[in-house]
C-alpha atoms as a PDB file:
ATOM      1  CA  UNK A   1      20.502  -2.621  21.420  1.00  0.00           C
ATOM      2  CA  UNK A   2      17.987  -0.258  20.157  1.00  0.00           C
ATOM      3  CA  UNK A   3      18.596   2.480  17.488  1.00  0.00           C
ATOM      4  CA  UNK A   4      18.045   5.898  18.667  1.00  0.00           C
ATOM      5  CA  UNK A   5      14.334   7.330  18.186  1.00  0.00           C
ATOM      6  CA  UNK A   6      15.914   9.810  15.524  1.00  0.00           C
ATOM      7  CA  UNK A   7      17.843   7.110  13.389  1.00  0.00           C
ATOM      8  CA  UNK A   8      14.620   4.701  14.424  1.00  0.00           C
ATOM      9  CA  UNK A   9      12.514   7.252  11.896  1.00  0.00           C
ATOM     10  CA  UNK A  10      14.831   7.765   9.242  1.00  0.00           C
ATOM     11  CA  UNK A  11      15.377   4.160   8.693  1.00  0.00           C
ATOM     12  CA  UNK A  12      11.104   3.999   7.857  1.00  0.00           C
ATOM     13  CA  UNK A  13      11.033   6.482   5.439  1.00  0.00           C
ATOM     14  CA  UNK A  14      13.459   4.545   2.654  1.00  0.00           C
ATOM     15  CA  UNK A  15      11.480   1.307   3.278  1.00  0.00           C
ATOM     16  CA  UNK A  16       8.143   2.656   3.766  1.00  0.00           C
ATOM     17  CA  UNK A  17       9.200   4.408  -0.009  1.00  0.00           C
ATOM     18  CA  UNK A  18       9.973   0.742  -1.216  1.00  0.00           C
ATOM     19  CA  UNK A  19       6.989  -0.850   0.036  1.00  0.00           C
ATOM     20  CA  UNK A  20       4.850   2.078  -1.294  1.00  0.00           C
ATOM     21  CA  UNK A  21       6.413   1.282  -4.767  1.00  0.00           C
ATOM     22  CA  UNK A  22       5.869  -2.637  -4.589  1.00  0.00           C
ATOM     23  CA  UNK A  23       2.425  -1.752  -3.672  1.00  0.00           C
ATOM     24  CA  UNK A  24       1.695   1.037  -6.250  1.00  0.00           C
ATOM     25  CA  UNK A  25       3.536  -1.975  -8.808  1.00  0.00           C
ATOM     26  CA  UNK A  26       0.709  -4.491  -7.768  1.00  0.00           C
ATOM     27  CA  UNK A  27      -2.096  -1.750  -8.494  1.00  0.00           C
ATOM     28  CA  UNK A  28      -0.445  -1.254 -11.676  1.00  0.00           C
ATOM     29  CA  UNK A  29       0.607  -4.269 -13.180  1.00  0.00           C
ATOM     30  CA  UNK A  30      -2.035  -6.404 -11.321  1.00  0.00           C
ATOM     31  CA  UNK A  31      -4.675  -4.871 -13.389  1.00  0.00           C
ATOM     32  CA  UNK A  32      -2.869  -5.446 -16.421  1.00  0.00           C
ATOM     33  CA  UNK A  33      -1.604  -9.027 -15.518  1.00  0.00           C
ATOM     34  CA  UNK A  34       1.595 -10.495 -15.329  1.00  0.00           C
ATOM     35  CA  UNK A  35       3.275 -12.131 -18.638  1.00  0.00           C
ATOM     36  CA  UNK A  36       2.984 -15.902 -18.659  1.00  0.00           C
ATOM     37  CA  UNK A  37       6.427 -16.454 -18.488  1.00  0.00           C
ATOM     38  CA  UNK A  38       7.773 -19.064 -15.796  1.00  0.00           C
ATOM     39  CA  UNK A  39       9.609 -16.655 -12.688  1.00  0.00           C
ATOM     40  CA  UNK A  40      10.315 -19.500 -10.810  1.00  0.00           C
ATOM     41  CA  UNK A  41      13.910 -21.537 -11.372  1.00  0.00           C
ATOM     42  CA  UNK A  42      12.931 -24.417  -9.549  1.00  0.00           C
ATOM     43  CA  UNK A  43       9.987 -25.004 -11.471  1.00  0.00           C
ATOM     44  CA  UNK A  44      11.669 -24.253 -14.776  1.00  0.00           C
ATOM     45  CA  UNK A  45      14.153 -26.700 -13.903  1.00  0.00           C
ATOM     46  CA  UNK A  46      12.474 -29.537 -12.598  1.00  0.00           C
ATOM     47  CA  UNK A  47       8.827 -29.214 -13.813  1.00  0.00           C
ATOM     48  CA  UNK A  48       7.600 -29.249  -9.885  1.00  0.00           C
ATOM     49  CA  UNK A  49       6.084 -25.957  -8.046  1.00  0.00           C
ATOM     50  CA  UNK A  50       8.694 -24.854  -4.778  1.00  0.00           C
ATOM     51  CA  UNK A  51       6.821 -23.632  -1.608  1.00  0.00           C
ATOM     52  CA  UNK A  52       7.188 -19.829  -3.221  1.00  0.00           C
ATOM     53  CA  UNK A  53       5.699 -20.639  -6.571  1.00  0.00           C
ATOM     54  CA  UNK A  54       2.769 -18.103  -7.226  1.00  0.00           C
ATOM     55  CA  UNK A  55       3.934 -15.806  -4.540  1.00  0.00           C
ATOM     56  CA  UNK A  56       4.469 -13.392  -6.851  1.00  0.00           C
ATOM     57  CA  UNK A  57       1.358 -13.791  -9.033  1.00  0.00           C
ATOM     58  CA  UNK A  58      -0.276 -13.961  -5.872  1.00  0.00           C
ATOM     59  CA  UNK A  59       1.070 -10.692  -4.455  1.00  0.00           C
ATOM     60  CA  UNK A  60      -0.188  -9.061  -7.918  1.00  0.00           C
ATOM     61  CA  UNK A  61      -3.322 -10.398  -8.435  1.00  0.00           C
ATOM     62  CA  UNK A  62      -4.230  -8.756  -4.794  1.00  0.00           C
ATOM     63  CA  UNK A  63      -3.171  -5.463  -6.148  1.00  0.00           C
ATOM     64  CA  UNK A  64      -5.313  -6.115  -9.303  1.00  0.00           C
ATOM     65  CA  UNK A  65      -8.426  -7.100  -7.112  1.00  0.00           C
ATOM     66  CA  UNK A  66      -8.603 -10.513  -8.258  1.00  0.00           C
ATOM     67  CA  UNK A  67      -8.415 -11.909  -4.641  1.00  0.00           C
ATOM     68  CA  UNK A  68      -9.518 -15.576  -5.965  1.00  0.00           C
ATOM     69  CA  UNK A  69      -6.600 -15.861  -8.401  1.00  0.00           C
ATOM     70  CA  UNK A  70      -4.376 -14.618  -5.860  1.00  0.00           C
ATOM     71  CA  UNK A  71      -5.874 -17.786  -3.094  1.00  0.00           C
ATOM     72  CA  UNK A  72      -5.351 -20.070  -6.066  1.00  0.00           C
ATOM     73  CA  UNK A  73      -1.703 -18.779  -7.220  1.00  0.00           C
ATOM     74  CA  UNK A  74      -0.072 -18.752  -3.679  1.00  0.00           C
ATOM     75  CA  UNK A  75      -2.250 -18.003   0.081  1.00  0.00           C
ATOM     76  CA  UNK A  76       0.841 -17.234   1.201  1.00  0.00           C
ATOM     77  CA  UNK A  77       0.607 -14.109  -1.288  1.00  0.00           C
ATOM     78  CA  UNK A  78      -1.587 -12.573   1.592  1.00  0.00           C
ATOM     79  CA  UNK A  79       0.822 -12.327   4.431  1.00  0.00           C
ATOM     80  CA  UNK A  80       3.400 -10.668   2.122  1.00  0.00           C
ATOM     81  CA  UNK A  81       0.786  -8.004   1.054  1.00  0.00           C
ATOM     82  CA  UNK A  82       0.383  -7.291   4.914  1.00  0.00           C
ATOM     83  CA  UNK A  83       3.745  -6.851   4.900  1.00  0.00           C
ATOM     84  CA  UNK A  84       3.918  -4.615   2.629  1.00  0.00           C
ATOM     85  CA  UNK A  85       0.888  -2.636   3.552  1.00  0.00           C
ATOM     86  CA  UNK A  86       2.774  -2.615   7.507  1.00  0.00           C
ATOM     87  CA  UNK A  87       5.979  -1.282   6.145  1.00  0.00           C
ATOM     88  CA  UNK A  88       4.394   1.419   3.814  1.00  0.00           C
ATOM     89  CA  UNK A  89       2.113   2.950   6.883  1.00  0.00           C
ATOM     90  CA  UNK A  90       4.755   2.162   9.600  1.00  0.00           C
ATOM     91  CA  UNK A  91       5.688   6.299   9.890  1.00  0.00           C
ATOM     92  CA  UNK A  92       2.541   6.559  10.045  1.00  0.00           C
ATOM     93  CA  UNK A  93       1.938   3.693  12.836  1.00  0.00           C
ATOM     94  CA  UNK A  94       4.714   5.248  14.651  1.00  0.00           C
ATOM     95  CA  UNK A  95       2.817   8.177  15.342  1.00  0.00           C
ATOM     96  CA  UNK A  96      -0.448   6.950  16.451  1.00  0.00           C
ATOM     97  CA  UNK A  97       0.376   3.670  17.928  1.00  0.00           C
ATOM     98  CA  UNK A  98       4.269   3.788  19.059  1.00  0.00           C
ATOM     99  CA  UNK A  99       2.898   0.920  21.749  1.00  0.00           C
ATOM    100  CA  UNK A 100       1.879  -1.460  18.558  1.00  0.00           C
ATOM    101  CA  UNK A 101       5.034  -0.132  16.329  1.00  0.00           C
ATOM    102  CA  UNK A 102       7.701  -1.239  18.871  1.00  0.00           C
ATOM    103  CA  UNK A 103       5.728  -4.231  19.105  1.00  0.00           C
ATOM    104  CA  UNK A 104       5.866  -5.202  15.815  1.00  0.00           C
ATOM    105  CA  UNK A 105       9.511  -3.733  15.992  1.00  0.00           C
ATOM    106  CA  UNK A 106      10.494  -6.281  18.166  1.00  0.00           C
ATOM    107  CA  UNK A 107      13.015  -9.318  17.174  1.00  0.00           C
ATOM    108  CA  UNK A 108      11.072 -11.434  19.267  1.00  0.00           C
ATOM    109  CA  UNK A 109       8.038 -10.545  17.161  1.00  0.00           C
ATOM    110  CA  UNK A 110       9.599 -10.291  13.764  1.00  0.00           C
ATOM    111  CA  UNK A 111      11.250 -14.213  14.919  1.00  0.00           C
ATOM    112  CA  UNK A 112       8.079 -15.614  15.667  1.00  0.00           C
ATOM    113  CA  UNK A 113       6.424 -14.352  12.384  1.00  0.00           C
ATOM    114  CA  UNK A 114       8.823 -15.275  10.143  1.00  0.00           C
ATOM    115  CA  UNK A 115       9.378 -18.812  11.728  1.00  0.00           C
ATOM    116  CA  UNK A 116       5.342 -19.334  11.730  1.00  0.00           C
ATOM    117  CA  UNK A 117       5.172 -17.588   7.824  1.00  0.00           C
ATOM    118  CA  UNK A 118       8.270 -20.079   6.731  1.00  0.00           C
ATOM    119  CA  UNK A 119       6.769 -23.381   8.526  1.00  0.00           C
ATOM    120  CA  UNK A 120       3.476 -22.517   7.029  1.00  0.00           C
ATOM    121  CA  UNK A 121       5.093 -21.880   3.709  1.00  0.00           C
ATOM    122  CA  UNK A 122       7.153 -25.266   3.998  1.00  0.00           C
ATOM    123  CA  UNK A 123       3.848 -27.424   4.912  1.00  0.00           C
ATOM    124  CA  UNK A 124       2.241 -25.833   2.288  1.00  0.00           C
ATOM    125  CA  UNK A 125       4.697 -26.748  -0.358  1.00  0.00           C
ATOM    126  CA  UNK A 126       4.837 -30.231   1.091  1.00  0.00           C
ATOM    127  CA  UNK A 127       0.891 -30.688   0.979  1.00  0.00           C
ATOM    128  CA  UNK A 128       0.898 -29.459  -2.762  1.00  0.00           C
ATOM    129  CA  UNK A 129       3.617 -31.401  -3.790  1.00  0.00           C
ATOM    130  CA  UNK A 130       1.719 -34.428  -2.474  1.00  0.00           C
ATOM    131  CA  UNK A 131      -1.563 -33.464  -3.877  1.00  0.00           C
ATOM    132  CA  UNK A 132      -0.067 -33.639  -7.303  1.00  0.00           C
ATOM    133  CA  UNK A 133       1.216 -36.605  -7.091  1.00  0.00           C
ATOM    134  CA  UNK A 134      -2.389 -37.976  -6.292  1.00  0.00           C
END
């Protein structure tokens, strides 16, 4: 069941605000580099990278510019930036391309992307985990 068109635009605005904030973060702190301090439990606890490590690195090195760094840290980094670059202009998207914005909208849509983004992910991890051990 759909939300109303009203209710549709009032639920962009608070997380077009967040993802304007994450991105404003990465122009911020990406220029200035992140501490290096482990941010990933798994890896802290078991001295291997999970699928996610450098995600976050990733995501901020593309905000700093350093779009190499961000490849090396985590591809993956990439798709989340879209993301967040989608959400932020969604009000935006609404307006000009309501055809695309329900579209993206969809569950069928937002299913297949995240089931593509978090195989990808998965056989990523997997392929890294097996090039270390080479």
């Amino acid at each position: 069941m759909r939300m109303p068109a009203a209710q549709e635009r009032h639920s962009r605005g608070p997380v077009s605000a967040l993802a304007g904030a994450a991105l404003l973060a990465t122009l911020i702190v990406g220029r200035l580099g992140l501490p290096d301090v482990p941010l990933c439990w798994f890896r802290f606890l078991t001295g291997l990278p999970c699928p996610g490590c450098g995600l976050t690195r990733s995501v901020f090195a593309i905000g700093g510019g350093n779009f190499a760094a961000a490849w090396q840290s985590n591809p993956f980094g990439y798709v989340v930036y879209g993301v967040l670059v989608v959400l932020f202009l969604s009000p935006l998207l609404a307006r000009v391309a309501p055809r695309l914005t329900a579209l993206l909208e969809s569950n069928r849509f937002i299913y297949v992307f995240a089931m593509v983004n978090f195989t990808g992910l998965l056989v990523f991890g997997l392929v890294r985990l097996v090039l270390l051990w080479n």
